[in-house]
Protein backbone atom coordinates (compact mmCIF):
# COMPACT_ATOMS: atom_id res chain seq x y z
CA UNK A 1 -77.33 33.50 181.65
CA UNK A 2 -77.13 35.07 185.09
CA UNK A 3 -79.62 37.44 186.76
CA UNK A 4 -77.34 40.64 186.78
CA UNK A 5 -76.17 39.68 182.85
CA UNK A 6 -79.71 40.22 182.46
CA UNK A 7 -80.85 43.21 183.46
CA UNK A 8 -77.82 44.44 182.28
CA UNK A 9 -79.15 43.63 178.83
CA UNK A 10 -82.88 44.51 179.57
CA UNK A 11 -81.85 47.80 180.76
CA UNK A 12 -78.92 48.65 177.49
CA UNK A 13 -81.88 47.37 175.47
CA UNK A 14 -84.42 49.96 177.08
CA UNK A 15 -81.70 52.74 177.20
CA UNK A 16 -81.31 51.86 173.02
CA UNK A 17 -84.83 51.31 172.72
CA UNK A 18 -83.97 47.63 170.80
CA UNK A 19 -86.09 44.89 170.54
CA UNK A 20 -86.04 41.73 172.83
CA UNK A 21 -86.30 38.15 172.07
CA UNK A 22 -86.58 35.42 174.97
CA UNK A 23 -88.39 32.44 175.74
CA UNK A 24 -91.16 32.64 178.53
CA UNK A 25 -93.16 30.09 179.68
CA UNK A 26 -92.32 27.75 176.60
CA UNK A 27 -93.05 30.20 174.02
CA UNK A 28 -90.93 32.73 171.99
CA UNK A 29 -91.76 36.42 172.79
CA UNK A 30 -90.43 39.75 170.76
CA UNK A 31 -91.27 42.51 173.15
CA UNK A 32 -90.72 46.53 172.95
CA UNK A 33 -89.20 46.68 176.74
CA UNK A 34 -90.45 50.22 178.55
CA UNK A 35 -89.81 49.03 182.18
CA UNK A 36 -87.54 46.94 184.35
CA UNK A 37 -87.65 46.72 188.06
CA UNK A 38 -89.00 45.20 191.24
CA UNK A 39 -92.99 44.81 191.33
CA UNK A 40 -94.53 45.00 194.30
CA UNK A 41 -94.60 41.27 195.40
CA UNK A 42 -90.65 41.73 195.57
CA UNK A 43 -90.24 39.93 191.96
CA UNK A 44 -88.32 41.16 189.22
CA UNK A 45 -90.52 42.20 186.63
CA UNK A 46 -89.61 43.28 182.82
CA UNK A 47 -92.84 45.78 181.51
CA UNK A 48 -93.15 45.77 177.84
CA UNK A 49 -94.83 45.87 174.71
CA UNK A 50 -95.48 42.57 172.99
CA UNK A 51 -95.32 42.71 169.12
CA UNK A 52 -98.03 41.51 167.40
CA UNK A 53 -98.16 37.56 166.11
CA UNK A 54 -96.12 36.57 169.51
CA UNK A 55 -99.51 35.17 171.46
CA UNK A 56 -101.70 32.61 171.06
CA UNK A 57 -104.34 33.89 173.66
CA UNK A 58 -103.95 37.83 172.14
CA UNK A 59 -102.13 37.38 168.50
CA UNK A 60 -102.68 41.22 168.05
CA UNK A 61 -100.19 41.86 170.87
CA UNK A 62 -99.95 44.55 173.91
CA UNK A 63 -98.88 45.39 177.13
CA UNK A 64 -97.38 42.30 179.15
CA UNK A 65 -95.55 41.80 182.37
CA UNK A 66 -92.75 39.10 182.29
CA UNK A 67 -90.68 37.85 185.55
CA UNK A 68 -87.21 37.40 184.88
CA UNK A 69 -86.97 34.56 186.87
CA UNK A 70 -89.32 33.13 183.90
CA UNK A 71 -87.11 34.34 180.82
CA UNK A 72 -84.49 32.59 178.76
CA UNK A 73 -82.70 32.64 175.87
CA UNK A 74 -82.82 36.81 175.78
CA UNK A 75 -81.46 38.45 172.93
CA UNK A 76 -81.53 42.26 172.59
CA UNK A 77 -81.95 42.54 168.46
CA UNK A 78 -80.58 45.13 166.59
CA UNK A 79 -83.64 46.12 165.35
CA UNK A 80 -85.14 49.24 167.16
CA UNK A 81 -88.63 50.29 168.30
CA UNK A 82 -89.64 53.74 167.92
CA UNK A 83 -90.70 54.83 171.52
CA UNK A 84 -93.35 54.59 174.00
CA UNK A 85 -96.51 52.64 173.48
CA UNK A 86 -100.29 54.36 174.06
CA UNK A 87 -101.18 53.56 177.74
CA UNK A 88 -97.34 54.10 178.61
CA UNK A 89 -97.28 55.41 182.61
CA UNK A 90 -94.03 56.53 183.88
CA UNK A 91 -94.06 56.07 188.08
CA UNK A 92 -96.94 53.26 187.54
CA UNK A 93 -97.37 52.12 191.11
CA UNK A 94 -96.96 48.54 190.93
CA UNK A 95 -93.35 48.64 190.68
CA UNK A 96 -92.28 50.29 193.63
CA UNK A 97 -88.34 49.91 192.42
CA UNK A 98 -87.51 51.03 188.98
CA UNK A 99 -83.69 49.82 187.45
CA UNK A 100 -84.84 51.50 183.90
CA UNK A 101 -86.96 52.73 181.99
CA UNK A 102 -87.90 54.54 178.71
CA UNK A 103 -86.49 57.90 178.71
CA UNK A 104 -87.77 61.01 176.50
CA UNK A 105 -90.00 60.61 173.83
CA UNK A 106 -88.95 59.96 170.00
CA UNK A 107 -89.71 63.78 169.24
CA UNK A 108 -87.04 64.36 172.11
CA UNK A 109 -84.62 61.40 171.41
CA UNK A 110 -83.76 60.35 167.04
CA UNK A 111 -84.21 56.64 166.80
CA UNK A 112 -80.37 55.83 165.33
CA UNK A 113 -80.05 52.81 163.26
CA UNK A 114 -81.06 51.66 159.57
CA UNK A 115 -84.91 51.33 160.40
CA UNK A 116 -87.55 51.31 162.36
CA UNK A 117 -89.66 47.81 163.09
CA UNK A 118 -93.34 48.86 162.95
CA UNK A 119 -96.64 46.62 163.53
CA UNK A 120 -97.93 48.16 160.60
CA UNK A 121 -95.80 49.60 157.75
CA UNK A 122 -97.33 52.66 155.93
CA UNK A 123 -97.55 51.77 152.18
CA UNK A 124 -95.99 54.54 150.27
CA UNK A 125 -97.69 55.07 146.96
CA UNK A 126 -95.31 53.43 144.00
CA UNK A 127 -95.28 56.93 141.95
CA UNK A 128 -93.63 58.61 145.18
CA UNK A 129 -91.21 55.87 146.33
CA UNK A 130 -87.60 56.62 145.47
CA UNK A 131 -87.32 52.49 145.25
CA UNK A 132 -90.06 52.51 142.50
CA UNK A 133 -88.20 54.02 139.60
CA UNK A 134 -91.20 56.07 139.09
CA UNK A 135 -93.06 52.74 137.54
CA UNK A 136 -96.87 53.11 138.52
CA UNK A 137 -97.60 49.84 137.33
CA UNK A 138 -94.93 47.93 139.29
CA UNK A 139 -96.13 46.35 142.14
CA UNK A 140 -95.02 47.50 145.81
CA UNK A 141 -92.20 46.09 146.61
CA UNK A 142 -92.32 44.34 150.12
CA UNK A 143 -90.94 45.87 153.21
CA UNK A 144 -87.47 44.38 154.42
CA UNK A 145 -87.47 42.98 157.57
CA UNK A 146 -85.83 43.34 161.19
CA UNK A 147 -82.66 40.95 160.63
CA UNK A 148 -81.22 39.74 164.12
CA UNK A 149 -77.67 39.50 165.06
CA UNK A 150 -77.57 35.70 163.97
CA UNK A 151 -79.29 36.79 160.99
CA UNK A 152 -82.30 35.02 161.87
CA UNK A 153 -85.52 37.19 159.71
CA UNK A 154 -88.47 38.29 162.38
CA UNK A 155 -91.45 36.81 160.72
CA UNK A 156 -93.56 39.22 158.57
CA UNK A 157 -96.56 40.82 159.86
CA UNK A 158 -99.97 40.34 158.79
CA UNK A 159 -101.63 42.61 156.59
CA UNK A 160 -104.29 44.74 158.96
């Protein structure tokens, strides 16, 4: 995939607030993008959010910096975040050049789409779920998960 296919896709994905999948540095990432741009060494530099069970050295995820010279294999899935991590700076100061970045904040801007992905699903009591057919003894039924567009499942996520 070419460079400007790229950040054309990092920067529809940020505008959409989708997920990303790409390999980096041999490993398979699934990242919330928030900013794409030029850091200040002059390299192109993706800023995002990486979901939690993606790292070996930090398997509860957070904020990462990825060159693009370093990813492959992107996919924007359809599967969207819901905004704006905690620690989130807009202008941060070590990328001089911004191409995108998140806009407004979900109270400004409705997530469209199906669902949202979330590290950690809310359980919703079985006597108030409209899935639950009012059965209190039935046990929860487990959350669907993010499907991407080949249909590939993103793995569940641990129980916290």
């Amino acid at each position: 995939m070419e460079a400007a296919e790229l950040r054309e896709q990092l920067c529809g994905a940020i505008r959409r607030r989708s997920l990303v999948m790409f390999e980096y540095g041999d490993l398979i990432r699934v990242v919330e993008p928030h900013r794409f741009g030029v850091n200040s060494a002059g390299h192109e530099m993706l800023s995002g959010w990486l979901r939690a069970g993606y790292s070996r050295s930090d398997p509860a995820g957070g904020w990462r910096n990825y060159l693009l010279h370093e990813v492959s294999a992107l996919q924007v899935l359809d599967a969207p975040f819901a905004g704006a991590r905690p620690g989130y700076a807009a202008h941060d100061p070590r990328m001089p050049q911004v191409y995108c970045e998140l806009g407004p904040t979900v109270e400004e801007m409705p997530v469209e789409g199906p669902f949202i992905v979330q590290d950690h699903p809310a359980s919703t009591p079985a006597s108030t779920s409209p899935m639950s057919g009012g059965d209190r003894d039935a046990p929860p039924r487990p959350t669907e998960a993010a499907r991407t567009r080949d249909g590939e499942i993103d793995p569940p996520q641990a129980a916290g």
